[in-house]
Protein backbone atom coordinates (compact mmCIF):
# COMPACT_ATOMS: atom_id res chain seq x y z
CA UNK A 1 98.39 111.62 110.92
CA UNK A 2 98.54 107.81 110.32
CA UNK A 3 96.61 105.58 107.65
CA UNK A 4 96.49 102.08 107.05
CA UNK A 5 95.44 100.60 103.64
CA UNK A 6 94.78 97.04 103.42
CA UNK A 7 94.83 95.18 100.42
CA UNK A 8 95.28 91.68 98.99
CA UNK A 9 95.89 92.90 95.55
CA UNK A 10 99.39 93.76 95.22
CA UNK A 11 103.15 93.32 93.75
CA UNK A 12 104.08 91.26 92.02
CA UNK A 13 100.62 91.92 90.71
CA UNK A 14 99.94 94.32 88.00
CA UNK A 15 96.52 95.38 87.52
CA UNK A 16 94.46 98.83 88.64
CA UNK A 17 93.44 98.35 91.76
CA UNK A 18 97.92 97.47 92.77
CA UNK A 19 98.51 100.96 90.45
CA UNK A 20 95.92 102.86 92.26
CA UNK A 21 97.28 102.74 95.59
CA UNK A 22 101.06 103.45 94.63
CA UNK A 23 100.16 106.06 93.10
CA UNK A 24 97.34 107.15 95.87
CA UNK A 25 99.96 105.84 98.70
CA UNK A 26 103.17 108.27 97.15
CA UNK A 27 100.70 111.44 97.13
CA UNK A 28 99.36 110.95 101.05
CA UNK A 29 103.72 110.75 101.82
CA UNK A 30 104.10 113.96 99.92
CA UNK A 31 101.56 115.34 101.60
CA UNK A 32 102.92 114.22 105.22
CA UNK A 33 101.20 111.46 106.12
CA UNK A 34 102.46 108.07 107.24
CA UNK A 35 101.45 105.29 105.06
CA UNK A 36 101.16 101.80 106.30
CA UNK A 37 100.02 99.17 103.50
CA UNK A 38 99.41 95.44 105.01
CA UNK A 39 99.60 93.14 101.65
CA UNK A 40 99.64 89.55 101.04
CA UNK A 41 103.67 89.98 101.21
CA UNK A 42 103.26 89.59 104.88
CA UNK A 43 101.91 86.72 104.95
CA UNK A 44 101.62 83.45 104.06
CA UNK A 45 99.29 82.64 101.01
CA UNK A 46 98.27 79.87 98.73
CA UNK A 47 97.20 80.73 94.58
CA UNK A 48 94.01 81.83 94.22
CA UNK A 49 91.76 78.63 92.41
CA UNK A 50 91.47 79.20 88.66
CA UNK A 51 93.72 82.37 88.56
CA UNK A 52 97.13 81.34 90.22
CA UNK A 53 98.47 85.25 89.88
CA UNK A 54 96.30 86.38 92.76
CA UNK A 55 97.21 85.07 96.03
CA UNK A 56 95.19 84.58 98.84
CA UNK A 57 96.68 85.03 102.61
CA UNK A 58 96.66 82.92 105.53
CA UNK A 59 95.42 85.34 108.59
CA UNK A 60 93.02 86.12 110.87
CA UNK A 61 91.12 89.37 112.48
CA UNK A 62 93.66 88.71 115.70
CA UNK A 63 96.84 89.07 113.35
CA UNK A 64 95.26 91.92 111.85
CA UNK A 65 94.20 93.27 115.43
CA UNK A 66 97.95 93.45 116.23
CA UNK A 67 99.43 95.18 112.63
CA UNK A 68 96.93 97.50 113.27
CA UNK A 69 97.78 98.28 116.91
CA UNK A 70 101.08 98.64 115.97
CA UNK A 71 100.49 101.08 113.20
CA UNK A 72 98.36 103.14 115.23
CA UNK A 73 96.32 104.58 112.50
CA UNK A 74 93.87 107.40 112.69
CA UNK A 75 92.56 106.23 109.36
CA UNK A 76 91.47 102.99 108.34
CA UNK A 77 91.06 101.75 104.24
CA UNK A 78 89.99 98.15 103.27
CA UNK A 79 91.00 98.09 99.23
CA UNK A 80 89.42 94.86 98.77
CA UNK A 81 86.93 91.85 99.69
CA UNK A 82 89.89 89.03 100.01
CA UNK A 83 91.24 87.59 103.75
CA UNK A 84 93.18 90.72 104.65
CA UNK A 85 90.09 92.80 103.88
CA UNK A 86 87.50 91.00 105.86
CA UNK A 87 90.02 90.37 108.65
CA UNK A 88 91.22 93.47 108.88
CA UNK A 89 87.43 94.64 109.18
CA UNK A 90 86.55 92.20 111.87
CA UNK A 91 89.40 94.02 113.84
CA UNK A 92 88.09 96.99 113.05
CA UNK A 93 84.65 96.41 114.16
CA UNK A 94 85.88 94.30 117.25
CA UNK A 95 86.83 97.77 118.89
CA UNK A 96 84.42 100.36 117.32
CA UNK A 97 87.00 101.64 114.83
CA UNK A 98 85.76 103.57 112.01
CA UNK A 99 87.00 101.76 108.22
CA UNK A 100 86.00 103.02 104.73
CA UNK A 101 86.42 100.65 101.96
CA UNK A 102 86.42 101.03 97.96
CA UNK A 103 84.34 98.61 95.64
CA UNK A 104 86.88 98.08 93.26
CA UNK A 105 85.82 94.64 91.61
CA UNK A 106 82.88 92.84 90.24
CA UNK A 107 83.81 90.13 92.11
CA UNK A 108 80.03 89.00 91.62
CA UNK A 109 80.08 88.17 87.85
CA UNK A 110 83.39 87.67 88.08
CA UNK A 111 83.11 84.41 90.37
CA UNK A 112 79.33 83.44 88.29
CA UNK A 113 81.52 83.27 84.48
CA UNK A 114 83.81 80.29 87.04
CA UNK A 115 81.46 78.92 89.44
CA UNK A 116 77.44 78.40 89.32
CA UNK A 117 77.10 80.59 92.15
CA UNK A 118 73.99 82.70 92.09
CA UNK A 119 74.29 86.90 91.83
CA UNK A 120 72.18 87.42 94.69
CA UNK A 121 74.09 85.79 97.35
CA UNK A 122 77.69 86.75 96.34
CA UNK A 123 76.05 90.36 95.97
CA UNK A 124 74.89 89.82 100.14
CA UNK A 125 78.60 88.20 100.56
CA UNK A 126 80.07 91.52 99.02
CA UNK A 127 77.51 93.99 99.89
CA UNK A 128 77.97 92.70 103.76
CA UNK A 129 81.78 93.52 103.92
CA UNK A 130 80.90 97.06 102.48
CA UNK A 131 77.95 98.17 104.32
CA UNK A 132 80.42 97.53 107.85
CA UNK A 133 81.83 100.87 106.92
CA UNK A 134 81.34 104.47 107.31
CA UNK A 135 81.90 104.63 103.51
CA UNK A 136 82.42 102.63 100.10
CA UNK A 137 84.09 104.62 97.29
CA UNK A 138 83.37 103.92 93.74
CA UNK A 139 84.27 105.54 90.73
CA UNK A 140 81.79 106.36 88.55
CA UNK A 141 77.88 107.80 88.92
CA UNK A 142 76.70 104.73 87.47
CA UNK A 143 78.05 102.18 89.58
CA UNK A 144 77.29 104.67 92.47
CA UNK A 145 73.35 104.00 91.48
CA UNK A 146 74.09 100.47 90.69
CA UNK A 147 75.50 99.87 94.49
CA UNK A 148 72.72 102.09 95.56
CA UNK A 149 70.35 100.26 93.91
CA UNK A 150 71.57 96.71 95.18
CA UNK A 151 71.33 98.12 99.09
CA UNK A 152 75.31 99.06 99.52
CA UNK A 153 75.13 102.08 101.89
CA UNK A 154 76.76 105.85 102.10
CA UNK A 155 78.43 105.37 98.37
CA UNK A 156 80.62 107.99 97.48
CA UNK A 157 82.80 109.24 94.41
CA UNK A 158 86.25 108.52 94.09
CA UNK A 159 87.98 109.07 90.83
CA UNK A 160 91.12 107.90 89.20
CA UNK A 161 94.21 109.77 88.04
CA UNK A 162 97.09 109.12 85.16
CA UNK A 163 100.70 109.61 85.15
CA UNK A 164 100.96 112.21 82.38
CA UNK A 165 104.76 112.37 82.72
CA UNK A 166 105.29 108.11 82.14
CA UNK A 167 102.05 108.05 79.79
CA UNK A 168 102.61 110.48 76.77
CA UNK A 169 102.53 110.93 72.89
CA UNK A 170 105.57 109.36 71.86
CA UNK A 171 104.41 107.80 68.39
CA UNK A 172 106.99 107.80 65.62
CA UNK A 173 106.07 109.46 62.52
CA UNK A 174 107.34 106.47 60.52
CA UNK A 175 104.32 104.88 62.22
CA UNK A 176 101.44 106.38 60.81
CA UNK A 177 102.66 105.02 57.24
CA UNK A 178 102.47 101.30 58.40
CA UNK A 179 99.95 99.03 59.23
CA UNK A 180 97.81 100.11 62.12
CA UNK A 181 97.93 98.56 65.62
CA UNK A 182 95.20 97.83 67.58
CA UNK A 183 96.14 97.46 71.62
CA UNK A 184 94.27 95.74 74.24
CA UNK A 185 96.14 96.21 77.57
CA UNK A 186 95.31 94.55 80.95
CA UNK A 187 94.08 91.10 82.66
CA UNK A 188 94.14 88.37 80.94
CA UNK A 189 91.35 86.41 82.27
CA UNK A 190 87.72 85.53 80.77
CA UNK A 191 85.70 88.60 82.73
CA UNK A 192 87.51 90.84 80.58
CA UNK A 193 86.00 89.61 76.99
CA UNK A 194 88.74 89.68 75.48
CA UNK A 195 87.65 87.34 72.37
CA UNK A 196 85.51 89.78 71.52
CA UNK A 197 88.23 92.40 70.28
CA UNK A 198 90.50 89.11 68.95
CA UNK A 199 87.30 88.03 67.11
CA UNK A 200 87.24 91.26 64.88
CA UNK A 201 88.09 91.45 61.08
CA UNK A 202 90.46 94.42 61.46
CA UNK A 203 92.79 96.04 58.62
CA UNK A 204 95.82 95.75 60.86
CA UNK A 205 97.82 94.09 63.35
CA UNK A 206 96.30 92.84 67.03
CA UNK A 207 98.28 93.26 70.33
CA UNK A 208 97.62 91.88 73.86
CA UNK A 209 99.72 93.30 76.72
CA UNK A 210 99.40 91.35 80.36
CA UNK A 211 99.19 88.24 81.51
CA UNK A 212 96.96 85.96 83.36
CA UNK A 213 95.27 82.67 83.05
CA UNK A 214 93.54 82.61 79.76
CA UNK A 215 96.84 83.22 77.70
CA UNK A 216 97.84 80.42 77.06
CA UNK A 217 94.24 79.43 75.48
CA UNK A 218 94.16 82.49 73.69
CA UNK A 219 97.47 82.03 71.96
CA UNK A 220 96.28 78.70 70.79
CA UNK A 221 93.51 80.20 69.40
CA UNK A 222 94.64 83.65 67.80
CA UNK A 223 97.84 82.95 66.34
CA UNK A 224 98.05 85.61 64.52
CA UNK A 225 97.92 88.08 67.66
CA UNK A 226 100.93 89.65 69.28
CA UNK A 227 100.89 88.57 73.26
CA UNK A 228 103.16 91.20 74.76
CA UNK A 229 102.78 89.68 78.22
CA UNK A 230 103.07 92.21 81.03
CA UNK A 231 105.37 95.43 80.20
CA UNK A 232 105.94 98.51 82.41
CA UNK A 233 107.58 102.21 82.67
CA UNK A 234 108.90 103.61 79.76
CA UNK A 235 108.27 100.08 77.57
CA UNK A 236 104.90 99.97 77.81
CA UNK A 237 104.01 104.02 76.82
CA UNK A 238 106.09 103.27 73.94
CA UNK A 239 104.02 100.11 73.05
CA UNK A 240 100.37 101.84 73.44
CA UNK A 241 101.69 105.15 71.77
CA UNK A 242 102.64 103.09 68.98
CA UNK A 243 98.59 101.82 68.66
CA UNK A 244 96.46 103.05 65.99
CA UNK A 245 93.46 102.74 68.78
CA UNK A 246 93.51 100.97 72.36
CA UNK A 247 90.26 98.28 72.57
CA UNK A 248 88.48 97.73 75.55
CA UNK A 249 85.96 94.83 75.59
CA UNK A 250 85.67 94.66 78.94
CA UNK A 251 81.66 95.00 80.19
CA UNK A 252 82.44 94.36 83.85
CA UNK A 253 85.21 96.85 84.67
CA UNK A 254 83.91 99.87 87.30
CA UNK A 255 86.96 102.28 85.69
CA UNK A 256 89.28 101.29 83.64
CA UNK A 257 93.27 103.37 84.47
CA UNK A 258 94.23 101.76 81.02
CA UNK A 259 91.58 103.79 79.28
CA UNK A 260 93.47 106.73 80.56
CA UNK A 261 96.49 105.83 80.00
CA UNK A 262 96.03 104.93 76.55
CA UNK A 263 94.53 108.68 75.80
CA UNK A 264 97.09 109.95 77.80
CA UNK A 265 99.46 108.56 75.02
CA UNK A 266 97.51 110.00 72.43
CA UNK A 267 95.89 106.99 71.70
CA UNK A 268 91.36 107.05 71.08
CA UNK A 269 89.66 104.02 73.55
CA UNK A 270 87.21 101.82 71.51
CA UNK A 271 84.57 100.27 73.53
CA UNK A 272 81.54 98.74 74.38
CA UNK A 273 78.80 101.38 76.11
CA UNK A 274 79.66 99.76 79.74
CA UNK A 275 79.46 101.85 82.96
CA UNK A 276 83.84 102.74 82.91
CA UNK A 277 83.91 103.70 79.19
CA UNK A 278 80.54 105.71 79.60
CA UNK A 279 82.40 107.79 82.41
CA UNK A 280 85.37 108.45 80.09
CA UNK A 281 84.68 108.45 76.80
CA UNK A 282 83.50 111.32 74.56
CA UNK A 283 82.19 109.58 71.07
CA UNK A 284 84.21 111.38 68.18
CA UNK A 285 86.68 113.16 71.15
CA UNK A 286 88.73 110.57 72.43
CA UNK A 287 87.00 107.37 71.55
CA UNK A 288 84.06 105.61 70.35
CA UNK A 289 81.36 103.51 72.35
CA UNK A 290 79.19 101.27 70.13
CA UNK A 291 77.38 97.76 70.44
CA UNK A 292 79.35 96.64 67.06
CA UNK A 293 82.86 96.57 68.63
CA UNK A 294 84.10 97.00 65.08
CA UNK A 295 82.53 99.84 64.12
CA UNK A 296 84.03 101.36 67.50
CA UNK A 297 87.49 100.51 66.61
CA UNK A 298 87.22 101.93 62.59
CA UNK A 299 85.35 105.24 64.25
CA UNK A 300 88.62 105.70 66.43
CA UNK A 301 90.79 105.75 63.73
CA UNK A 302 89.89 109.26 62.24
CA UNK A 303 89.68 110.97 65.94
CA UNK A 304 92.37 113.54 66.49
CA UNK A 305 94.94 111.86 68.57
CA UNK A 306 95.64 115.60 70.50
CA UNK A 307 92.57 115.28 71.74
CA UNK A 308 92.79 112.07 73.41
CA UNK A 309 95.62 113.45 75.51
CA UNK A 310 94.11 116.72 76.53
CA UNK A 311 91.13 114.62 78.00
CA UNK A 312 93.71 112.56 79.80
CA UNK A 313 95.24 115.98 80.97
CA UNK A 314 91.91 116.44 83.51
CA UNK A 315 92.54 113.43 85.72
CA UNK A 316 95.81 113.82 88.09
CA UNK A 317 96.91 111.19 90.84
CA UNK A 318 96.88 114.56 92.89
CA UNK A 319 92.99 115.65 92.34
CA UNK A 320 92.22 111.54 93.28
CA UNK A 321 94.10 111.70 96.37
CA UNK A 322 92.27 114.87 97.70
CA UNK A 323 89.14 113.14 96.93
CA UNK A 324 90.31 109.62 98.55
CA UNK A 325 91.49 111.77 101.96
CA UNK A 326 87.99 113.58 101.94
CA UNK A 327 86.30 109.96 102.20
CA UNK A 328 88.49 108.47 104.64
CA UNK A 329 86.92 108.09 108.44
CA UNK A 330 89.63 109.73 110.33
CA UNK A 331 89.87 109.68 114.24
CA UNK A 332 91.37 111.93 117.06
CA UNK A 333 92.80 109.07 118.71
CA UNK A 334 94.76 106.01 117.27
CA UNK A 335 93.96 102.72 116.35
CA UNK A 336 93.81 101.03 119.98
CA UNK A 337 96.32 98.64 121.24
């Protein structure tokens, strides 16, 4: 059997929604499938206004009409809202070919803290390219009932996984006698609130690892923070094993990976009580939620760090692929050319 993802996240991009579908796009090969991604490396793009990391491709339902043909999928995904995703479902739809399609983003808010652009009709923009298919994965309950709520149509779960072999306890000793580190890890870009954790009167030592286009501003401001800029493999579970506790600020994200792989590593997730934390995190087991982002981060720092990892230990990249294959719309015949 044949599947086609679509997505205009992707490399050289580093962010959850690129690491989800490696990960999800290795498990469907070992399980005999055959994979075919269409990313914006096949086309020609332009930078994305206001965040130049995220590029935007030049195409058009035909062009996606004739990758699609020629990749004669029985399955059909549409990662994302961008060009490839909306002309990949206007192919799609053009011949009565069933797509599924996961709501990744809150591209919503994300676009209203840039551009005066009212909720309600980016929420019909994004809830139109959704409710074209047979279903829209999300990850958690709550943004299930949220979607629900705001008219998306047949929303189902789909969970995340960790790498458990990459992401692991690998914290010198020597550590826990110095001066505590306190990790935020992801986009760096003003949906994700970062101030907020750079903001706090902490009794240690803050560290940023990512990029994106509100480093530079952030520098400026917090001198005294360490910005890692993007790290991988083996570099970066060293780096967030070494953290006292991992902060996430974010209010907007609908998962979070990083909040895994930070407990995979042993490490307790401080955050706000947002719909991604409130699906992970177990106050006093491997975090702390609270309103006073502070008083998250101190909490974290008496939680056994064993227990952080053995909550990490639950999610696999192998349980979220089952799940992701049980959503897709397959068919008995091929894509048509």
């Amino acid at each position: 059997m044949k599947i086609v993802i679509v997505t205009d996240a992707w490399r050289p991009q580093i962010n959850g929604v690129v690491n989800t579908y490696l990960h999800t796009a290795e498990q469907l090969r070992r399980r005999g499938y055959e994979v075919t991604l269409i990313t914006p490396n096949q086309f020609s793009t332009i930078p994305c206004p206001t965040y130049p990391e995220i590029k935007l491709s030049f195409t058009s339902p035909r062009r996606l009409f004739t990758l699609l043909a020629a990749a004669a999928p029985h399955a059909v995904h549409l990662a994302t809202e961008g060009p490839l995703g909306w002309a990949a479902r206007g192919a799609c739809r053009k011949v009565g070919f069933g797509f599924t399609t996961t709501y990744h983003t809150r591209f919503p808010e994300y676009i209203r803290v840039r551009f005066p652009i009212p909720l309600s009709f980016t929420y019909w923009v994004v809830r139109t390219f959704h409710n074209g298919a047979t279903r829209t994965m999300a990850a958690t309950s709550e943004l299930r009932e949220e979607l629900n709520s705001r008219g998306f149509k047949n929303v189902v779960p789909w969970a995340r996984g960790v790498d458990t072999e990459m992401f692991r306890p690998c914290r010198s000793p020597d550590v826990q006698n110095e001066e505590p580190i306190f990790t935020y890890m992801g986009r760096v870009a003003p949906e994700k609130n970062i101030e907020a954790f750079l903001q706090l009167d902490l009794p240690g030592r803050k560290c940023v690892i990512g990029d994106g286009p509100a480093r530079a501003e952030l520098r400026r401001m917090y001198p005294d923070a360490h910005f890692a800029g993007y790290r991988q493999g083996k570099e970066l579970a060293r780096l967030l094993a070494a953290s006292a506790v991992f902060v996430f600020p974010s209010r907007t994200d609908t998962f979070g990976v990083v909040q895994l792989e930070a407990m995979a590593c042993g490490v307790p997730v401080a955050a706000y009580p947002a719909s991604g934390p409130r699906e992970l995190i177990e106050n006093g087991v491997n975090g702390w939620m609270d309103e006073d982002l502070r008083t998250a981060v101190l909490k974290c720092l008496d939680i056994d760090r064993s227990r952080c990892r053995a909550c990490a230990e639950k999610f696999s990249w192998q349980a979220s692929t089952e799940q992701f294959l049980a959503n897709l719309e397959f068919s008995q015949t091929p894509f048509p050319g």
